[in-house]
N, C-alpha and C. Protein backbone atom coordinates (compact mmCIF):
# COMPACT_ATOMS: atom_id res chain seq x y z
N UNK A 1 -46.73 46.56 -7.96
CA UNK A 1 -48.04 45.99 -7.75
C UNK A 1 -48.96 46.35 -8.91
N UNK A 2 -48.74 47.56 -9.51
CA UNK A 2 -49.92 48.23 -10.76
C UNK A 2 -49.58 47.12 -11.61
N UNK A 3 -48.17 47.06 -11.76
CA UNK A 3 -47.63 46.18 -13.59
C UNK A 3 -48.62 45.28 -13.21
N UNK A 4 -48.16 44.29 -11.61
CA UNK A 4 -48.65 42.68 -11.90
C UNK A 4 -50.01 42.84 -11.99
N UNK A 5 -51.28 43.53 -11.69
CA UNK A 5 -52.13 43.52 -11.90
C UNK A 5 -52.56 43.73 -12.98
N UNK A 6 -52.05 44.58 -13.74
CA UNK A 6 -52.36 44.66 -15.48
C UNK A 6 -51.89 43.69 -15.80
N UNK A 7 -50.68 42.70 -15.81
CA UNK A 7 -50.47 41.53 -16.27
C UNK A 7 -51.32 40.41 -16.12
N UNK A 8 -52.03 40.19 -14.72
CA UNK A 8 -53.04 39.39 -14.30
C UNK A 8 -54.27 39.45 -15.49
N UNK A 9 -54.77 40.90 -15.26
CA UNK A 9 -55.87 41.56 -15.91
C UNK A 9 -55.93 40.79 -17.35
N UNK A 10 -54.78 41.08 -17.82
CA UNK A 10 -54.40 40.74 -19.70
C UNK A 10 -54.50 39.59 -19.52
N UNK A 11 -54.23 38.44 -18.51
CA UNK A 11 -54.14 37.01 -18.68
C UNK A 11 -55.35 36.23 -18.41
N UNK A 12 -56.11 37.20 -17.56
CA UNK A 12 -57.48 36.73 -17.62
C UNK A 12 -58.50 36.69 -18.51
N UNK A 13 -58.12 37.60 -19.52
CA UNK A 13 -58.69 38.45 -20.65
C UNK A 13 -58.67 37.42 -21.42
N UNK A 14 -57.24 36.84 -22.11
CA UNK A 14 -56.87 35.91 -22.91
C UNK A 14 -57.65 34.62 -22.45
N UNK A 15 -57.43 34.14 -20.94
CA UNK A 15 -57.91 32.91 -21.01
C UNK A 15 -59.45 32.86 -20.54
N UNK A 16 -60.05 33.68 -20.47
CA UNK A 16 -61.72 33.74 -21.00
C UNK A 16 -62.05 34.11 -22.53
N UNK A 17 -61.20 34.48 -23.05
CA UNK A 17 -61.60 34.42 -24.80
C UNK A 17 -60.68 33.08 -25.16
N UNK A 18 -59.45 32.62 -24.76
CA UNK A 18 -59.27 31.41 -25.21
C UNK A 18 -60.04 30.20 -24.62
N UNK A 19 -60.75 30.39 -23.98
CA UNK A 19 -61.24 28.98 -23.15
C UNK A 19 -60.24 27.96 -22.43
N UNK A 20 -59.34 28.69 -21.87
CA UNK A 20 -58.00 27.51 -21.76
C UNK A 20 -57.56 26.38 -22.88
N UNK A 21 -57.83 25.37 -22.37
CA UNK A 21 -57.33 24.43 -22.88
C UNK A 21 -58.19 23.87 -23.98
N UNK A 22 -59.35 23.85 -24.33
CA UNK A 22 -60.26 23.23 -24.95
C UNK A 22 -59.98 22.64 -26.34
N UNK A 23 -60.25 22.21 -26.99
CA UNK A 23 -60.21 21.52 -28.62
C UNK A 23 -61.29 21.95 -29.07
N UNK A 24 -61.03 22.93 -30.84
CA UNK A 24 -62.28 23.17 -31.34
C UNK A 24 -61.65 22.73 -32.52
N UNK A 25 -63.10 22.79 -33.56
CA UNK A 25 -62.73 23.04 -34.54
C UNK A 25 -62.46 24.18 -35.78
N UNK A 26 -63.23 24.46 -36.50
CA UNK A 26 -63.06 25.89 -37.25
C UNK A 26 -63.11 27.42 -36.73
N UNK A 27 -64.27 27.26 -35.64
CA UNK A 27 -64.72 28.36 -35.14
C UNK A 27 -63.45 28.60 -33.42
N UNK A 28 -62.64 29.93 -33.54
CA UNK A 28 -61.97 30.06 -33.10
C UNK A 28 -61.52 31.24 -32.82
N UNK A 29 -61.94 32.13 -31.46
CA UNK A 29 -61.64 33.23 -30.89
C UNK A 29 -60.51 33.53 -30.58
N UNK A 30 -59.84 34.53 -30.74
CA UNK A 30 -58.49 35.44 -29.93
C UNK A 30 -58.66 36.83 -29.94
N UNK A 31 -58.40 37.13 -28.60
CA UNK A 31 -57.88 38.43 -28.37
C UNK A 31 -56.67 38.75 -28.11
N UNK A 32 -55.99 40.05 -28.95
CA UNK A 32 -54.81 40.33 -28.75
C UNK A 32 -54.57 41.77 -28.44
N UNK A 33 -53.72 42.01 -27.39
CA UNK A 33 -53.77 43.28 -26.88
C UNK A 33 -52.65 44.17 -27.69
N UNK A 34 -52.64 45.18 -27.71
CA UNK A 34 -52.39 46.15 -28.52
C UNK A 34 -50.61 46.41 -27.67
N UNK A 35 -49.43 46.77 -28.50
CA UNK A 35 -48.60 46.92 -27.69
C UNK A 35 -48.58 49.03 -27.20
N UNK A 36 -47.87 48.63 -25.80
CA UNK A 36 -47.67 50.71 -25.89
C UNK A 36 -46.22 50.87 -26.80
N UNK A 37 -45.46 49.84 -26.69
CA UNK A 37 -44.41 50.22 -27.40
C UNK A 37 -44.21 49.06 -28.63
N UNK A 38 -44.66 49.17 -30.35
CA UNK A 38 -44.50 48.29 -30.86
C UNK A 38 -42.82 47.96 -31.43
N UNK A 39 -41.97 48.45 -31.06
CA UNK A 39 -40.60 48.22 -31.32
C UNK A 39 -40.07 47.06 -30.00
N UNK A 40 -40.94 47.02 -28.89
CA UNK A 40 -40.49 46.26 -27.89
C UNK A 40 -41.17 44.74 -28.01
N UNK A 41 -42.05 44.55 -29.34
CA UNK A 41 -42.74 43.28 -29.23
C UNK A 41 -41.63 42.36 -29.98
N UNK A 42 -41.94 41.06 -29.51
CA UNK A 42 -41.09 39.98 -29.47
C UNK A 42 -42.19 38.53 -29.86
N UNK A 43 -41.74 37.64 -30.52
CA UNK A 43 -42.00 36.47 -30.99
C UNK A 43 -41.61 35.17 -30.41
N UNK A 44 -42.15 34.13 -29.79
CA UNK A 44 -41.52 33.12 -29.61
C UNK A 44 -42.35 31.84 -29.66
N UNK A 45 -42.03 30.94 -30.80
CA UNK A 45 -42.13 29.50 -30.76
C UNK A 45 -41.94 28.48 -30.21
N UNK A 46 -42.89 27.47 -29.71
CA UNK A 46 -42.25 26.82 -29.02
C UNK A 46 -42.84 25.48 -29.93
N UNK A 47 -41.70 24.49 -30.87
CA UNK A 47 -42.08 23.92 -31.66
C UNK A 47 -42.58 21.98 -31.00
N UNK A 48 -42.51 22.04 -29.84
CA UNK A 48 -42.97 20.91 -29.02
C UNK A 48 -44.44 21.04 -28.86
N UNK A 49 -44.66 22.01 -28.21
CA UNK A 49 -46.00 22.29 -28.09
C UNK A 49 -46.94 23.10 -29.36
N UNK A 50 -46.36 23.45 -30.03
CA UNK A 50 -46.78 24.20 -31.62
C UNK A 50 -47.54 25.58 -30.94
N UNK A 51 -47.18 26.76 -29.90
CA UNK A 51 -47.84 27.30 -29.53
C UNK A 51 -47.06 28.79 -29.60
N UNK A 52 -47.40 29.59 -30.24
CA UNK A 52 -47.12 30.62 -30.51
C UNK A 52 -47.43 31.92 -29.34
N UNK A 53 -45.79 32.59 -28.76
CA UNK A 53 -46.32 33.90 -27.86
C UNK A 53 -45.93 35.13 -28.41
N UNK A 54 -46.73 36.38 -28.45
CA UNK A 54 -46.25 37.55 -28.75
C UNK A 54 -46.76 38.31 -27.31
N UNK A 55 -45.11 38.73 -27.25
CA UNK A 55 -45.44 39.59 -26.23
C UNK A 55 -44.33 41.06 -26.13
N UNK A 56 -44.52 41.83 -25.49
CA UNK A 56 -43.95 42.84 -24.98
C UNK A 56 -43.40 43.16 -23.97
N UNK A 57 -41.67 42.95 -23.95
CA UNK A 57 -41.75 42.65 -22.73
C UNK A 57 -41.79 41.59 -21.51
N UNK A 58 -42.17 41.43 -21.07
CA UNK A 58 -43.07 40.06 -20.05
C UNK A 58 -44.21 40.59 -20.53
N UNK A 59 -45.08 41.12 -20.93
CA UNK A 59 -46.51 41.28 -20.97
C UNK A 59 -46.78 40.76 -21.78
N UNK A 60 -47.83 39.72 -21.62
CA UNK A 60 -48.15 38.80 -22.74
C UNK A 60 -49.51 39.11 -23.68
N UNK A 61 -49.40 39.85 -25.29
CA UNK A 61 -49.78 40.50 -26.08
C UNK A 61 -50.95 39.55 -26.69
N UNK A 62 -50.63 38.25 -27.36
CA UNK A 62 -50.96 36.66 -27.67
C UNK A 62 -50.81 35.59 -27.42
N UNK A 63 -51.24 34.53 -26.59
CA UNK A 63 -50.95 33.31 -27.19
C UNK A 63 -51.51 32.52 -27.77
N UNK A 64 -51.67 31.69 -28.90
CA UNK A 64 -52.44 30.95 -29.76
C UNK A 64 -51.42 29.94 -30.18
N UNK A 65 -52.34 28.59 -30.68
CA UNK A 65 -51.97 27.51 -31.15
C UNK A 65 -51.39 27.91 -32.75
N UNK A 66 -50.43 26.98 -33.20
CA UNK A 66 -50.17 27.58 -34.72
C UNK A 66 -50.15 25.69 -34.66
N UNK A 67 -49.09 25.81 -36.80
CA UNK A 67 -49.03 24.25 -36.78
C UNK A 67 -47.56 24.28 -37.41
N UNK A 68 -46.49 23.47 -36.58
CA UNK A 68 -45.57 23.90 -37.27
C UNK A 68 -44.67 22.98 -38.25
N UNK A 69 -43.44 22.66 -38.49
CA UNK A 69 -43.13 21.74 -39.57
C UNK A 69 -42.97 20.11 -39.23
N UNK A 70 -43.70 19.51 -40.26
CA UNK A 70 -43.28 18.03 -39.18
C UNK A 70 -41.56 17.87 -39.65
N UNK A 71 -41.30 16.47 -39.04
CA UNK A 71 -39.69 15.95 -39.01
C UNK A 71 -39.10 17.17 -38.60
N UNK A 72 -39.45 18.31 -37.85
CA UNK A 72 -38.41 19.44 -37.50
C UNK A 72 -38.04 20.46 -38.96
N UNK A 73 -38.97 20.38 -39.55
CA UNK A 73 -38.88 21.28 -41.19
C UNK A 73 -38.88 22.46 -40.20
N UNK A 74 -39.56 23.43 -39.61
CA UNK A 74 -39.30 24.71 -38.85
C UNK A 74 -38.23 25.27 -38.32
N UNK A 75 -37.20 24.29 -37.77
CA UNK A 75 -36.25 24.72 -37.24
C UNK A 75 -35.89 25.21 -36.03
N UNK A 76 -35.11 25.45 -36.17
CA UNK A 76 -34.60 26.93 -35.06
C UNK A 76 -33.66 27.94 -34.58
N UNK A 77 -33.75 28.60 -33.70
CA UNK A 77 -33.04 29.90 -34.03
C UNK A 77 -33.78 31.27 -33.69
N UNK A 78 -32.73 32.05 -33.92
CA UNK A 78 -33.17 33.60 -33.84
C UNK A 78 -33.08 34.30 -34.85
N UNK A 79 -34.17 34.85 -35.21
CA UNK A 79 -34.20 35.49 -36.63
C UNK A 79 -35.37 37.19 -36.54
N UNK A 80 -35.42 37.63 -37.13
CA UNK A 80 -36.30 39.15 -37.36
C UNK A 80 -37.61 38.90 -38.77
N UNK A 81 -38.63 39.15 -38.17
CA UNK A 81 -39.66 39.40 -39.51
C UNK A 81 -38.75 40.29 -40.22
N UNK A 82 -38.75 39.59 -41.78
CA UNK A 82 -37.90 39.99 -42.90
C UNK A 82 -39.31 41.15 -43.92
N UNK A 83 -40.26 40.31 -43.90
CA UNK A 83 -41.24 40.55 -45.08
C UNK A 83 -42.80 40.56 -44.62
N UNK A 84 -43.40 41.30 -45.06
CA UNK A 84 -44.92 41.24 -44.63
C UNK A 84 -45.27 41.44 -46.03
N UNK A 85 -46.54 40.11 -46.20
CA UNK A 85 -47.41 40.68 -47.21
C UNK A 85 -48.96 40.13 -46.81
N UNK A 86 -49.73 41.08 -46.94
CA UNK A 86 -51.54 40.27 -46.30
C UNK A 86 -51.86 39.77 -47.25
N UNK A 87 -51.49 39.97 -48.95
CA UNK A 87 -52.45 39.03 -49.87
C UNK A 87 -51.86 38.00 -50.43
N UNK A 88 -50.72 37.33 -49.79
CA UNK A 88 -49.99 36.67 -50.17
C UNK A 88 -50.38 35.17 -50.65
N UNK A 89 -50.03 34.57 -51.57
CA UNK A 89 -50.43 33.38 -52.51
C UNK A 89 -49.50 31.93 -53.02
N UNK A 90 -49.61 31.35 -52.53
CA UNK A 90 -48.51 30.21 -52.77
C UNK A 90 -48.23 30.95 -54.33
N UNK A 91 -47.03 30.29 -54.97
CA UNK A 91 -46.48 30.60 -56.29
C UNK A 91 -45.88 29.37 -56.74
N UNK A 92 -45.59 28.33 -56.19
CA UNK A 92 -45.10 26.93 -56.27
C UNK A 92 -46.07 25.98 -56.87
N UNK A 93 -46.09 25.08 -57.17
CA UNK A 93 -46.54 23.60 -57.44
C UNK A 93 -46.95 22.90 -56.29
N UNK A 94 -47.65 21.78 -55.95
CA UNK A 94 -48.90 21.90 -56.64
C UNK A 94 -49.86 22.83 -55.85
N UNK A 95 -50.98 23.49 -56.10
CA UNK A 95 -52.13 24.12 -55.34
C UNK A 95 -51.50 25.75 -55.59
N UNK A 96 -51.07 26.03 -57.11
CA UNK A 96 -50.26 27.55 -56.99
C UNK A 96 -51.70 28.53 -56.57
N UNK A 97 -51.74 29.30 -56.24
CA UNK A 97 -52.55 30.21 -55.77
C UNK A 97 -53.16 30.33 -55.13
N UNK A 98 -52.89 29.06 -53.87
CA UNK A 98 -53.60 29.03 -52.82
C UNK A 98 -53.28 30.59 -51.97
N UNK A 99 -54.22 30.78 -51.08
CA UNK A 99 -53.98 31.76 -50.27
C UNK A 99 -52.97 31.55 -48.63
N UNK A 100 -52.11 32.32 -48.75
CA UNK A 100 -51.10 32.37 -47.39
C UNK A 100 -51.20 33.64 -46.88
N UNK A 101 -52.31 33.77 -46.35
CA UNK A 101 -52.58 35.53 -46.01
C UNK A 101 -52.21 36.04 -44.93
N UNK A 102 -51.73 37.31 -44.27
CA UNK A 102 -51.28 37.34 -43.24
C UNK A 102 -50.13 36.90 -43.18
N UNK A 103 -48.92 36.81 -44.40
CA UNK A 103 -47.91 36.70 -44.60
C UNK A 103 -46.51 37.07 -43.80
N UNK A 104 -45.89 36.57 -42.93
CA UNK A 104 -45.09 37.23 -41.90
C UNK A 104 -43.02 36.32 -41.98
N UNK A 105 -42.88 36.69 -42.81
CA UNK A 105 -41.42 35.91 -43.01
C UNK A 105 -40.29 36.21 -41.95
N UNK A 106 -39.72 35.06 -41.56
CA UNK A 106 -38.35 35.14 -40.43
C UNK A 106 -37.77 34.71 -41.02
N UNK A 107 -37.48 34.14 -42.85
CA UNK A 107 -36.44 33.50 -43.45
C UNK A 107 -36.95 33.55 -44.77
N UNK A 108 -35.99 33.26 -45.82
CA UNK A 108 -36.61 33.27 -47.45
C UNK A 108 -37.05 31.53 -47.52
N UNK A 109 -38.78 32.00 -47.60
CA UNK A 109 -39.40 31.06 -48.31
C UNK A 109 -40.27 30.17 -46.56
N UNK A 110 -40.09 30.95 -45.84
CA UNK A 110 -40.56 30.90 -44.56
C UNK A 110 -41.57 31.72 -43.49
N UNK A 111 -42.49 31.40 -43.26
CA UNK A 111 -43.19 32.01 -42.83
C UNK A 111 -44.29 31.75 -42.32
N UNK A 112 -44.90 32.92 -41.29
CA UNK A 112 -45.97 32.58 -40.34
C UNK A 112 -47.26 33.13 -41.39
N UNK A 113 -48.48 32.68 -41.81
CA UNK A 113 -49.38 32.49 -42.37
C UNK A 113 -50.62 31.79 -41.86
N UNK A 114 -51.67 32.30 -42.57
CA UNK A 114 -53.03 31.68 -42.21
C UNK A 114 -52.94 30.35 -42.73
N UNK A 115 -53.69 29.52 -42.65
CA UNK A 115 -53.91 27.96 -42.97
C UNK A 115 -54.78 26.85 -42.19
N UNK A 116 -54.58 25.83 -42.01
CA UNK A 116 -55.13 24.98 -41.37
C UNK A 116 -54.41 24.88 -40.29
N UNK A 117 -54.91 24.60 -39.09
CA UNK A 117 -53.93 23.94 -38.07
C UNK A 117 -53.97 22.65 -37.61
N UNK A 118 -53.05 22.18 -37.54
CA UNK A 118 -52.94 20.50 -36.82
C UNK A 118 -52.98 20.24 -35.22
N UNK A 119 -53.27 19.36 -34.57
CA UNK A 119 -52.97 18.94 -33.34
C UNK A 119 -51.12 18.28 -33.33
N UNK A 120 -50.55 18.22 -34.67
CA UNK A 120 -48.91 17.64 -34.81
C UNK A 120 -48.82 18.43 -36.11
N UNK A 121 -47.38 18.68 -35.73
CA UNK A 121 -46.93 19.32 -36.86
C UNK A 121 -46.78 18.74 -38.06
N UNK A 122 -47.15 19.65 -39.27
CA UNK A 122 -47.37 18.95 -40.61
C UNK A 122 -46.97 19.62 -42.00
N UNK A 123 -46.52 21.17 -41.50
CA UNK A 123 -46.64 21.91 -42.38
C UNK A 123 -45.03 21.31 -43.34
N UNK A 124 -44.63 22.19 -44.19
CA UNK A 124 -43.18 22.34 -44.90
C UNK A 124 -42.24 22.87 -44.35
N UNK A 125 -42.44 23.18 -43.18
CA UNK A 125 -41.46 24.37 -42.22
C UNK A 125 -42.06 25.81 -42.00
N UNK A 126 -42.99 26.37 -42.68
CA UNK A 126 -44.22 27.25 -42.29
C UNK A 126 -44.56 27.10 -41.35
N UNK A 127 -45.22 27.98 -40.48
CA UNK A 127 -45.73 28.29 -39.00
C UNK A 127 -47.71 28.65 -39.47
N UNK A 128 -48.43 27.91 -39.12
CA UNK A 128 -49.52 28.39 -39.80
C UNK A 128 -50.44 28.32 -38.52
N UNK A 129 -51.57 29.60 -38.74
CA UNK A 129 -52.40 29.89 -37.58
C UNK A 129 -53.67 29.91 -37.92
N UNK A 130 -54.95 29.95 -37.41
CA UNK A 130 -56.25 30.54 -38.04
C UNK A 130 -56.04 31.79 -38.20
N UNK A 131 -57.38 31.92 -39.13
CA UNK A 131 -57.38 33.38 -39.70
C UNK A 131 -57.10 34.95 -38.67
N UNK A 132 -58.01 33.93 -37.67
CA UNK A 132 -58.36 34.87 -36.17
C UNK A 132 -56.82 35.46 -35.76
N UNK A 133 -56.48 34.15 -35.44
CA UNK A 133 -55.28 34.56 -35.25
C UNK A 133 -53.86 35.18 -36.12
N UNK A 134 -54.11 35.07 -37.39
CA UNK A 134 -52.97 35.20 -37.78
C UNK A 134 -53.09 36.99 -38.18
N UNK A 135 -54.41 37.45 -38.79
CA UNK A 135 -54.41 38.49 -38.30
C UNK A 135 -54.16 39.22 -37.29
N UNK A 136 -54.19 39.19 -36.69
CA UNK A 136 -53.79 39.81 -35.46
C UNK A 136 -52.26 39.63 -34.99
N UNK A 137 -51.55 38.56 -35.56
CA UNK A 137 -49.89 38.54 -35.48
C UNK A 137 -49.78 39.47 -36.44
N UNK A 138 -50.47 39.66 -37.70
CA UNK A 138 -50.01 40.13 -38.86
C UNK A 138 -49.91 41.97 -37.66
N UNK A 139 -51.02 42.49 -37.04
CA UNK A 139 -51.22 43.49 -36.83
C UNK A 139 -50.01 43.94 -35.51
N UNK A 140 -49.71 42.85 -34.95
CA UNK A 140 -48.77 43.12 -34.04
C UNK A 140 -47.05 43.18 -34.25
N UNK A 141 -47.17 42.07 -35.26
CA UNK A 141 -45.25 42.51 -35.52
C UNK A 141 -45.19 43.44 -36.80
N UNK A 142 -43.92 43.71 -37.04
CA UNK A 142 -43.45 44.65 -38.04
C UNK A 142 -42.07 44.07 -38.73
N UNK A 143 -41.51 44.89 -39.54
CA UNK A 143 -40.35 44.15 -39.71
C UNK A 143 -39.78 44.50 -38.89
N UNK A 144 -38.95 43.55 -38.60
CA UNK A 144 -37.44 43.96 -37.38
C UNK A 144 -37.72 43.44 -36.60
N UNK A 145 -39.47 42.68 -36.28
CA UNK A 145 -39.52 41.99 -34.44
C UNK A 145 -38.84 40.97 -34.59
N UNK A 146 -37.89 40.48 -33.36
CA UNK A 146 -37.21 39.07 -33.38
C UNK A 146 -38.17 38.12 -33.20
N UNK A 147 -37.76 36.95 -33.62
CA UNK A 147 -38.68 35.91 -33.45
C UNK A 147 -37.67 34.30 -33.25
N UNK A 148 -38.11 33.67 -32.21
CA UNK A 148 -36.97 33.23 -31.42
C UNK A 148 -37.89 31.72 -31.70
N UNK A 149 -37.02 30.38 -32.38
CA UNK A 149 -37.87 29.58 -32.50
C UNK A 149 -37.24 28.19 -31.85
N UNK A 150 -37.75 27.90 -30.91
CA UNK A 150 -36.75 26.37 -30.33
C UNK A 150 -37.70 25.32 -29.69
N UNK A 151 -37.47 23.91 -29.42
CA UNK A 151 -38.33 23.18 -29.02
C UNK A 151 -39.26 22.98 -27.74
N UNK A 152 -38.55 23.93 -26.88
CA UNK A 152 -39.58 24.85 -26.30
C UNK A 152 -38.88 26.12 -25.56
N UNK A 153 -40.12 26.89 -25.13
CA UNK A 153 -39.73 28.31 -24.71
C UNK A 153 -40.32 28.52 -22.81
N UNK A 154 -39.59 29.17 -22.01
CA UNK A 154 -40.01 29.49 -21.09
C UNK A 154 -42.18 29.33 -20.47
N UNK A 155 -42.12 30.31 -21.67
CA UNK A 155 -43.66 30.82 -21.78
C UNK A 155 -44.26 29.55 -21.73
N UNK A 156 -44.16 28.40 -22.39
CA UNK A 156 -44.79 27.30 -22.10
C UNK A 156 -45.13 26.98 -20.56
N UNK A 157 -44.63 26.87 -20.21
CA UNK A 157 -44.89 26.89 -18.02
C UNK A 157 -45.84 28.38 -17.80
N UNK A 158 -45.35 29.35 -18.23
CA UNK A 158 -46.15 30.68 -17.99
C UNK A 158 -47.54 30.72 -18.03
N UNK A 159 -47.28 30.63 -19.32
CA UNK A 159 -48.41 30.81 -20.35
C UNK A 159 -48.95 29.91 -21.24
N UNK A 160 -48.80 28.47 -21.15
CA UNK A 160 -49.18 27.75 -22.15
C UNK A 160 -50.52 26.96 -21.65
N UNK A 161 -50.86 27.29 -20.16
CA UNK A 161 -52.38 26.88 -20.25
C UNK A 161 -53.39 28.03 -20.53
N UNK A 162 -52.90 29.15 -21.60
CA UNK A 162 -53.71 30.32 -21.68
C UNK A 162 -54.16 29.62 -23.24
N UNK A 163 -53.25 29.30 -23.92
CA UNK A 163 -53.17 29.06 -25.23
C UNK A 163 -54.71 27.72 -25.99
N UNK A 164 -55.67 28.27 -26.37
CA UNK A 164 -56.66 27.19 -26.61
C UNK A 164 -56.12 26.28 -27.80
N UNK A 165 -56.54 25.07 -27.58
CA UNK A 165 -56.18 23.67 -28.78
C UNK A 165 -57.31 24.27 -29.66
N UNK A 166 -56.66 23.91 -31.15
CA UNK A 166 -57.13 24.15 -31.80
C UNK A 166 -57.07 22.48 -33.17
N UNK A 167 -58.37 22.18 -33.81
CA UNK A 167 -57.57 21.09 -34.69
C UNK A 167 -58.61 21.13 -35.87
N UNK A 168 -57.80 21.50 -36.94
CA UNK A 168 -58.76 21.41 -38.07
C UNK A 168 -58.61 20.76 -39.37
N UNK A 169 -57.97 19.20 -38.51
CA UNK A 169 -57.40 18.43 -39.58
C UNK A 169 -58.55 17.68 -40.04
N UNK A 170 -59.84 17.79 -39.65
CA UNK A 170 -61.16 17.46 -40.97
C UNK A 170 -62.21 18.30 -41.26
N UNK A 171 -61.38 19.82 -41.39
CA UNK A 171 -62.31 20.41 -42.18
C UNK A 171 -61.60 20.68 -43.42
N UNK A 172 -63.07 20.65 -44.03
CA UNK A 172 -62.74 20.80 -45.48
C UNK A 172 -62.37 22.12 -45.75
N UNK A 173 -61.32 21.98 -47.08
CA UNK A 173 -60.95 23.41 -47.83
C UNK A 173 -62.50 23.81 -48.54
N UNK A 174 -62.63 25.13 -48.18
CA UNK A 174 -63.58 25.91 -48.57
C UNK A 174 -63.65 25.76 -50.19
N UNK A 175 -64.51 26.28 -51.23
CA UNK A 175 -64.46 25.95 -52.66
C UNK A 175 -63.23 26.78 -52.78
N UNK A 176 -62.70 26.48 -53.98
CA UNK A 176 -61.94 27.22 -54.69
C UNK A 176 -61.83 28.66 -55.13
N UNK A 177 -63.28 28.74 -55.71
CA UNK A 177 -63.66 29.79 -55.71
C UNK A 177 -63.57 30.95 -54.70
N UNK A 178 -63.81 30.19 -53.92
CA UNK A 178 -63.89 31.52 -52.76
C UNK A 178 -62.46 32.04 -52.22
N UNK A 179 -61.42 30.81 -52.29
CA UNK A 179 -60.28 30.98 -52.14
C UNK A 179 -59.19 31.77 -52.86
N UNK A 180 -60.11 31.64 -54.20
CA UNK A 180 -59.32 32.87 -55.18
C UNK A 180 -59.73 34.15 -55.20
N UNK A 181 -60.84 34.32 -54.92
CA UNK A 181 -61.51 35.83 -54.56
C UNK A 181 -60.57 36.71 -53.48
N UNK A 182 -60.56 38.11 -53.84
CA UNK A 182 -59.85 38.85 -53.20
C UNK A 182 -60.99 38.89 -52.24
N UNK A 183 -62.05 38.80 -51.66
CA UNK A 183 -62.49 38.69 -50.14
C UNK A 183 -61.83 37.52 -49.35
N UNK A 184 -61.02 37.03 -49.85
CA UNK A 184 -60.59 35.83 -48.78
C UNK A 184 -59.81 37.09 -47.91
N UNK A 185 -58.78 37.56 -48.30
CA UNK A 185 -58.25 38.64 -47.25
C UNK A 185 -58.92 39.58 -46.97
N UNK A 186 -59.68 39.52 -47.02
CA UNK A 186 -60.79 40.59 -45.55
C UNK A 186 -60.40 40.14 -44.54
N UNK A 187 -60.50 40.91 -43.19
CA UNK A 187 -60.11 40.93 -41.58
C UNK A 187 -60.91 40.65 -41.24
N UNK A 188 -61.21 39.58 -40.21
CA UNK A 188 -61.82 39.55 -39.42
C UNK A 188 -63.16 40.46 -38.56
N UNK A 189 -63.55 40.21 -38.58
CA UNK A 189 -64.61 41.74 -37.84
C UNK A 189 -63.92 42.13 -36.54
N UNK A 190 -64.64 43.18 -36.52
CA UNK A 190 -64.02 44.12 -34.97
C UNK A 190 -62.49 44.44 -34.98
N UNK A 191 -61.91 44.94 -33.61
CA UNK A 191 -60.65 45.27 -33.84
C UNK A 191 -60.28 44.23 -33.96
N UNK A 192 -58.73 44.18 -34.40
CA UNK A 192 -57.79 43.15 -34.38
C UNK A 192 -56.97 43.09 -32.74
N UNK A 193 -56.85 44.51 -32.35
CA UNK A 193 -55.68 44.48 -31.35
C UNK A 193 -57.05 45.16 -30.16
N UNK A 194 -57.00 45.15 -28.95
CA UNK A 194 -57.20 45.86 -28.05
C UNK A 194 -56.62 46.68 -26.98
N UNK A 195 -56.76 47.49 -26.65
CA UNK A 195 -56.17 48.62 -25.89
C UNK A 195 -56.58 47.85 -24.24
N UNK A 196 -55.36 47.88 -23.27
CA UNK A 196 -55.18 47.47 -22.01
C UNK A 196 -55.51 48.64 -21.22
């Protein structure tokens, strides 16, 4: 009876800072709870719904909207965060130095990152989140968490009316300038994770 009530507790938590279901645009809240055991957190995609869960366990840590590859570029499978980097920077053609911050790889040349998000998937096979959020994945996995990616996942029925819509396919890229500045990777204010 204690667990399900802390589980309740955490899900109420999430879906009064996610607003359920809603559609925004830029401006975009998450709370993510802190794990007791971070070797037990776990990843899962669900690339139908583009909705990203981290959890521990059954205890559900995050859920947030991401954007994931169109034509099925994302994939799927079971794989482990390989690589973390927070100041991470495209290195490719065209747009080299854009910012991919909050850098979180399950494959070479793959990865969960800050960016824009879509209402349909659009990316190259990248998993991309708001800032809000992707910090806070960045703060919750490590290398070694599995991360399990298929066209959909359980948690969708669970948990997928916790998860707020997110769509920021007409906002504009910020100047350039600002995008090359090492303040683009600054955190978010306040904690990233919260204690249950």
């Amino acid at each position: 009876m204690k667990h399900f009530l802390k589980v309740f507790a955490g899900l109420a938590g999430v879906a009064i800072l996610a607003g359920c279901s809603s559609r925004v645009g830029g401006s975009y809240s998450v709370k993510a709870f802190a794990p007791n055991n971070p070797a037990a957190v776990r990843v899962k995609v669900s690339t139908s719904t583009q909705n990203i869960y981290v959890l521990e366990g059954d205890r559900l840590l995050m859920a947030v909207q991401g954007c994931v590859g169109a034509n099925g570029a994302t994939g799927s499978g079971s794989y482990r965060i390989m690589e973390k980097i927070k100041n991470k920077r495209r290195v490719s053609q065209p747009d080299a130095g854009y910012p991919m911050a909050y850098w979180c790889a399950w494959k070479s040349a793959y990865g969960f990152h800050e960016g824009f998000v879509h209402p349909r998937p659009r990316t190259h096979g990248c998993i991309r989140m708001h800032k809000e959020a992707a910090a806070r994945f960045y703060a919750l996995v490590r290398i070694g968490t599995p991360v399990s990616i298929a066209s959909s996942q359980p948690e969708d029925g669970k948990y997928g009316h916790f998860v707020r819509k997110l769509d920021q396919s007409r906002d504009p890229d910020p100047p350039r300038a600002v995008m090359m500045s090492e303040s683009w990777f600054r955190d978010p204010a306040g904690p990233l994770l919260v204690r249950q």
